[in-house]
C-alpha atoms as a PDB file:
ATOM      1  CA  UNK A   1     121.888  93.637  76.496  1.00  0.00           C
ATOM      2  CA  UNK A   2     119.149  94.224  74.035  1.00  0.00           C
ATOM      3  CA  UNK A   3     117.304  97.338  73.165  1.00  0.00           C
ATOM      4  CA  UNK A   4     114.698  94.908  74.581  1.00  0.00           C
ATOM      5  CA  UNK A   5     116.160  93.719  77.746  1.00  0.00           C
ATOM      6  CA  UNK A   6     116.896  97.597  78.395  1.00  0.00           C
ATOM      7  CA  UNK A   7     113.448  98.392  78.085  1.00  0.00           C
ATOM      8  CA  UNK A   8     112.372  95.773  80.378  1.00  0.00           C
ATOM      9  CA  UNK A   9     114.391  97.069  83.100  1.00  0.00           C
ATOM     10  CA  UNK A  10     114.060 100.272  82.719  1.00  0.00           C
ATOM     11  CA  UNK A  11     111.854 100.041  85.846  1.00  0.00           C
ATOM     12  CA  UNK A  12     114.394  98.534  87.829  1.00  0.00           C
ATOM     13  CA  UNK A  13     115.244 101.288  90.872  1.00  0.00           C
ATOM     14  CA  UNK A  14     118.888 102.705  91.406  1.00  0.00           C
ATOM     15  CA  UNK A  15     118.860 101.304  94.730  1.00  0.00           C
ATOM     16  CA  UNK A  16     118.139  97.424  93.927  1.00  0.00           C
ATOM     17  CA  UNK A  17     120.989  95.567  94.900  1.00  0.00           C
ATOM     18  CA  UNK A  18     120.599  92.274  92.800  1.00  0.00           C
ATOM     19  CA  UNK A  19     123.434  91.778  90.617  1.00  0.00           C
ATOM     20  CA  UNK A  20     123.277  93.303  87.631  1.00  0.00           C
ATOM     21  CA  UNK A  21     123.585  90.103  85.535  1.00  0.00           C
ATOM     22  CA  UNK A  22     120.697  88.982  87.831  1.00  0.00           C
ATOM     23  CA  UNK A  23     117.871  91.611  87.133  1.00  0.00           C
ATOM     24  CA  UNK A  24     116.859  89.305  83.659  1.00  0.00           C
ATOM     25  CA  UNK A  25     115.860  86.582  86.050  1.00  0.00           C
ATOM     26  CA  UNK A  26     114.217  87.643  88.561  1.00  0.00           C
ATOM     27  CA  UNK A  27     112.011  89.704  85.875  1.00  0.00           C
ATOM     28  CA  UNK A  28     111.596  86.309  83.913  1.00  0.00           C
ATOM     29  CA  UNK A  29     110.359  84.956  87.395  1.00  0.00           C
ATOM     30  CA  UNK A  30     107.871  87.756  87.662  1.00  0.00           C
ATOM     31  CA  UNK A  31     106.899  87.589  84.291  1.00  0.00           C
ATOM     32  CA  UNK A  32     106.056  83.776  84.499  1.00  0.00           C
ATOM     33  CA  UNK A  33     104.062  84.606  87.828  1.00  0.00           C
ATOM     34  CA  UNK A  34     102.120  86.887  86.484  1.00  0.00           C
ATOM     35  CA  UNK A  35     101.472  85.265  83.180  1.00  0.00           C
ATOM     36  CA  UNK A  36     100.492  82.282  85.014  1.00  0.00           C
ATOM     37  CA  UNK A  37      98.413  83.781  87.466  1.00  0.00           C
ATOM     38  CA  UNK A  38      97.253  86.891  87.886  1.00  0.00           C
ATOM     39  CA  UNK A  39      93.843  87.422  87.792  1.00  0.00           C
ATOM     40  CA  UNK A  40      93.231  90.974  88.885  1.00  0.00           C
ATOM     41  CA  UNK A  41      94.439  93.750  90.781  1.00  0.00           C
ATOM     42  CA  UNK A  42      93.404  96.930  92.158  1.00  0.00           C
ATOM     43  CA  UNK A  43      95.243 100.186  93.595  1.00  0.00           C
ATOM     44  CA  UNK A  44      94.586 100.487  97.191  1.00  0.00           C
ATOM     45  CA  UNK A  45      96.314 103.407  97.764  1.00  0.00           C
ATOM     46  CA  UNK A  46      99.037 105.204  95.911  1.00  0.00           C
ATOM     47  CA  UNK A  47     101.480 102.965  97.325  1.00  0.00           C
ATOM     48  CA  UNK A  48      99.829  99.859  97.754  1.00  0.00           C
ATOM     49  CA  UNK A  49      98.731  97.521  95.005  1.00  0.00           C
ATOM     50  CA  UNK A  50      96.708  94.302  96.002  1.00  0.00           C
ATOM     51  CA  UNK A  51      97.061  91.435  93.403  1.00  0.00           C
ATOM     52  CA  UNK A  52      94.887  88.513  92.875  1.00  0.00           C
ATOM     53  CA  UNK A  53      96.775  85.017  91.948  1.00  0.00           C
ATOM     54  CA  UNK A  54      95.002  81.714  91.211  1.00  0.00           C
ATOM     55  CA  UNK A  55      97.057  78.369  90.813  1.00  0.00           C
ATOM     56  CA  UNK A  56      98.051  75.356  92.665  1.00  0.00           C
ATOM     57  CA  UNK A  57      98.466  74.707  96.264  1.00  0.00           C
ATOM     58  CA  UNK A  58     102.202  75.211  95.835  1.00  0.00           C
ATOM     59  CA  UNK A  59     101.678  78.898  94.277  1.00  0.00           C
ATOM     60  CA  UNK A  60     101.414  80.063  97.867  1.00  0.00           C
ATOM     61  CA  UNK A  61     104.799  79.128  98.632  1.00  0.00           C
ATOM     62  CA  UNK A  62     106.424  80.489  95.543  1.00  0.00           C
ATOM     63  CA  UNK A  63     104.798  83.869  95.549  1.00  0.00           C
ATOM     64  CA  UNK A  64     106.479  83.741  98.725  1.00  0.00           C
ATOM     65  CA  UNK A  65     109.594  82.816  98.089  1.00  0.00           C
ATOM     66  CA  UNK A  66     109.779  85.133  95.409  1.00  0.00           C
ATOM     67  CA  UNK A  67     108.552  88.148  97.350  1.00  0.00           C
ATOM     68  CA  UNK A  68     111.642  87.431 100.072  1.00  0.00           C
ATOM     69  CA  UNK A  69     114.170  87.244  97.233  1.00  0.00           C
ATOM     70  CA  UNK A  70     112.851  90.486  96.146  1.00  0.00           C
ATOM     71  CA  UNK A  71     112.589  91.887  99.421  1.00  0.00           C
ATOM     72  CA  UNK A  72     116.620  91.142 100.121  1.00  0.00           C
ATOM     73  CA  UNK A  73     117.493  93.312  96.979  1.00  0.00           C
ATOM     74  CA  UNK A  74     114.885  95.795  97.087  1.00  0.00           C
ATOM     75  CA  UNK A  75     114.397  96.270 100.620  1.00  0.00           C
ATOM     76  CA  UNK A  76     111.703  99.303 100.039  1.00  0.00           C
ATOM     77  CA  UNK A  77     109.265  96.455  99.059  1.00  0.00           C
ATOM     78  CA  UNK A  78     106.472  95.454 101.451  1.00  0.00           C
ATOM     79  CA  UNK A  79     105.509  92.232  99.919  1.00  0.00           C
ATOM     80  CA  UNK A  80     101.713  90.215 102.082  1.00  0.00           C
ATOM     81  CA  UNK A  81     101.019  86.970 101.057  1.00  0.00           C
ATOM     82  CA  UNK A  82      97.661  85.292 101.870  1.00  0.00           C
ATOM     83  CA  UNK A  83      95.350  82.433 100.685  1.00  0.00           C
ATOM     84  CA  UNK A  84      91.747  83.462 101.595  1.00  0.00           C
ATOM     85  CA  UNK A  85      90.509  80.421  99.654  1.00  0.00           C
ATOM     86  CA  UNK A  86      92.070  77.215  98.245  1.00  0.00           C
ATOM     87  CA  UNK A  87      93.973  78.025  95.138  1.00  0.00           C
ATOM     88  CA  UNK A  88      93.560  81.612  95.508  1.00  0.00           C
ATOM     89  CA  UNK A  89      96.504  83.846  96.747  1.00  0.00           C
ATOM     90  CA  UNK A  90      96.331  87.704  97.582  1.00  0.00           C
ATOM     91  CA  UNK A  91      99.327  89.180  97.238  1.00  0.00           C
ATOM     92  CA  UNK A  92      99.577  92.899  98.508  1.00  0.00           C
ATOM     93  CA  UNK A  93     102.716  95.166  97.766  1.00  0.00           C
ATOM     94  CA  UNK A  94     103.546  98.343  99.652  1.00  0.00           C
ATOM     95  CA  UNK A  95     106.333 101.096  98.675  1.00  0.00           C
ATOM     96  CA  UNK A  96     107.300 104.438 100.197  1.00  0.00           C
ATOM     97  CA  UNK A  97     106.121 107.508  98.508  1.00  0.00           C
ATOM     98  CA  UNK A  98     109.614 108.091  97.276  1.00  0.00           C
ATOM     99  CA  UNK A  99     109.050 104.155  95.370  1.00  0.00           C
ATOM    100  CA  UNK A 100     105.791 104.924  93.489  1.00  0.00           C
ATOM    101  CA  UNK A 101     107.103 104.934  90.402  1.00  0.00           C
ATOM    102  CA  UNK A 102     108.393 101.300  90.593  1.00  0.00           C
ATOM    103  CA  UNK A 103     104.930 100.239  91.923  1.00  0.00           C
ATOM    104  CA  UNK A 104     103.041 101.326  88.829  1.00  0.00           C
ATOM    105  CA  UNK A 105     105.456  99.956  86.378  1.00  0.00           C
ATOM    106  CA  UNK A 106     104.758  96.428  88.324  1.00  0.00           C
ATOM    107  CA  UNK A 107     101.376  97.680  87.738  1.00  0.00           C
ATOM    108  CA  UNK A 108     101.520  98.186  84.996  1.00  0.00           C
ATOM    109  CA  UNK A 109     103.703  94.999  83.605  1.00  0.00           C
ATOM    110  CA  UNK A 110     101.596  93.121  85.470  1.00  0.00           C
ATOM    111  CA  UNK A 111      98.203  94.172  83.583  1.00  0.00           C
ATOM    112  CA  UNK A 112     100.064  94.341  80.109  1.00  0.00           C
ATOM    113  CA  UNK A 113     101.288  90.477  80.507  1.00  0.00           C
ATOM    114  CA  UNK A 114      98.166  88.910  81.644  1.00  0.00           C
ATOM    115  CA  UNK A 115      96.675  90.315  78.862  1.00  0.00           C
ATOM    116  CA  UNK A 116      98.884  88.584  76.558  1.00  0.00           C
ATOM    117  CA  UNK A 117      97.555  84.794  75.418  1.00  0.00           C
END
């Protein structure tokens, strides 16, 4: 693994079960989602971070599928998916107190890739 790669999941909690080998690409999938669409996001709460997606009509369905992958390794994940408008698709992600941490470095990777051009 790269100093790089080791960086990148650095954020990745004790108690994710997801292979090892596996953690690169499911953080490649996140990456593309939210390079790809994100559009905003705001802090709720503490533990609960509502993000803002716009795509196609099949980004629904893959936010979805990627939030129930996530969900099977990283069962402390809360993971809402909604379309309140055609092409628009609110995602909303809930942790336990205990979790916080990993919520503000999704936050936070989040903000720092859709920034990027």
């Amino acid at each position: 693994m790269t100093d790089q790669s080791a960086v990148e999941l650095a954020w990745v909690p004790q108690t994710c079960t997801l292979p090892t080998a596996e953690q690169p690409l499911r953080l490649a999938e996140f990456d593309a989602l939210f390079r790809a669409a994100v559009r905003g996001g705001e802090r709720l709460a503490a533990r609960h971070l509502r993000m803002t997606l716009a795509g196609g009509s099949d980004l629904a369905g893959a936010v979805e599928g990627l939030a129930d992958r996530e969900t099977r390794c990283c069962s402390f994940f809360s993971f809402t998916v909604s379309s309140p408008e055609t092409g628009v698709v609110q995602l909303d992600i809930e942790v336990p107190a205990a979790h916080v941490e990993v919520l503000d470095a999704l936050q936070a990777r989040a903000v720092a890739l859709r920034s990027q051009p």
